[in-house]
Protein backbone atom coordinates (compact mmCIF):
# COMPACT_ATOMS: atom_id res chain seq x y z
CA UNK A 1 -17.92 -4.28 14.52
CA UNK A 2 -19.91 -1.01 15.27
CA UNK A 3 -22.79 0.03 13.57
CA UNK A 4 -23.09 2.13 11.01
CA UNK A 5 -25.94 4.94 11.67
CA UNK A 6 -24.29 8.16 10.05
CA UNK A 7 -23.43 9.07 6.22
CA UNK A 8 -21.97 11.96 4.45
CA UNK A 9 -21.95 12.11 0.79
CA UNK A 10 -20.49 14.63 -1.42
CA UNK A 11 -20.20 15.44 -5.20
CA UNK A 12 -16.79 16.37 -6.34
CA UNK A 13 -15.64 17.93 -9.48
CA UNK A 14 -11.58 16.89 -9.97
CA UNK A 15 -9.54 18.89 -12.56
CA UNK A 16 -6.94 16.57 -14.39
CA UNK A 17 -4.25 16.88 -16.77
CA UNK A 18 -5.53 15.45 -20.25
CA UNK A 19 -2.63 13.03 -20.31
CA UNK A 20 -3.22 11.77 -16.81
CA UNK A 21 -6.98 11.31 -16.45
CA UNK A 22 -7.04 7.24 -16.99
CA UNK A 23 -4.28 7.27 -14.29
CA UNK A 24 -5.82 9.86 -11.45
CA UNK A 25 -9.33 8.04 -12.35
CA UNK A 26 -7.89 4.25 -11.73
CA UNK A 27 -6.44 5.82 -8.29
CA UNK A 28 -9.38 7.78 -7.40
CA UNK A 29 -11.19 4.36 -8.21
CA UNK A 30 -9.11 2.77 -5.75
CA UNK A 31 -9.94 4.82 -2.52
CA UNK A 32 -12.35 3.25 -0.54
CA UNK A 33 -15.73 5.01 -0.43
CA UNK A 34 -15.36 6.98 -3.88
CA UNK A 35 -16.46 6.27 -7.45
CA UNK A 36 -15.85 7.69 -9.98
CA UNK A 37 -18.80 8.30 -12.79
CA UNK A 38 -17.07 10.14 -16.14
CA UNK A 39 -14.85 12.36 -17.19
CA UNK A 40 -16.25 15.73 -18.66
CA UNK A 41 -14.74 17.26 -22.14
CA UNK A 42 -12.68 19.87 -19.80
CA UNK A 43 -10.94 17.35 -18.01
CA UNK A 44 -12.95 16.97 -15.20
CA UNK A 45 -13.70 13.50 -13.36
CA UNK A 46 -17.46 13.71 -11.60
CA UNK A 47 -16.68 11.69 -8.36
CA UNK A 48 -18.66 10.88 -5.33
CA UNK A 49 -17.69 10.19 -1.91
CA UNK A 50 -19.34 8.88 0.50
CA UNK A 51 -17.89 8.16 4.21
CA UNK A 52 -19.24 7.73 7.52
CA UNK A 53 -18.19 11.22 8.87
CA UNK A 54 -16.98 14.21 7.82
CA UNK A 55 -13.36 14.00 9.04
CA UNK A 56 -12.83 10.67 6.55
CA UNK A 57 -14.63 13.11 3.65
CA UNK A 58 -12.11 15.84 4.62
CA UNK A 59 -9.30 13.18 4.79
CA UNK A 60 -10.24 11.21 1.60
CA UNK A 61 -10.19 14.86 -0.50
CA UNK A 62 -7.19 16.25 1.33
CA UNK A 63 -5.58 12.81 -0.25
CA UNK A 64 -6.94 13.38 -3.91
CA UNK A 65 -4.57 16.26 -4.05
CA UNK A 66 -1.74 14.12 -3.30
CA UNK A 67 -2.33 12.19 -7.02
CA UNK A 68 -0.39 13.03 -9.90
CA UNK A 69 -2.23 14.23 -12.40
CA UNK A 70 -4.95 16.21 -10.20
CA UNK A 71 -4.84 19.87 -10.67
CA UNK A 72 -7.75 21.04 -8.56
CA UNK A 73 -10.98 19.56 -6.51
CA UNK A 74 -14.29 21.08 -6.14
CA UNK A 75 -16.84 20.31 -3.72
CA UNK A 76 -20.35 20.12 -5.89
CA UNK A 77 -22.95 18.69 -3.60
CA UNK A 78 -22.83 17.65 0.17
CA UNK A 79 -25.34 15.50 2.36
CA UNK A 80 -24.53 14.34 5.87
CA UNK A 81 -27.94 12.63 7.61
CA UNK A 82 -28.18 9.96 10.60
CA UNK A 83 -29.52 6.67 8.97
């Protein structure tokens, strides 16, 4: 198994449909590398991601939009560092 010696975190905002936030949360919460930490009172699920480049990062938001329920993503905060 190689070893890890990159990371690239990023801070997502996700829109959701009221009725579907419990739903696009327990998926989101399912996606290895994210977690999510609340929902806002607009709907929005705070999320971080964090992957060891940023082609998984890209990949892993490309597939949030693929979840029923999501209306929108926003990229927040990024940090991508050799460790």
């Amino acid at each position: 198994m190689a070893e890890k010696n990159h990371i690239d975190i990023c801070g997502m905002l996700v829109q959701v449909l009221k009725n579907k936030a419990q739903q696009v949360e327990d998926n989101l919460n399912a996606i290895a590398g994210v977690e999510v930490h609340g929902l806002s009172a607009d709907n929005q699920l705070v999320v971080i991601i964090e992957q060891d480049t940023q082609a998984k990062i890209i990949d892993t938001i490309d597939g949030f939009n693929a979840i029923s329920g999501v209306i929108s993503t926003q990229l927040v905060y990024q940090h991508s560092e050799s460790i």
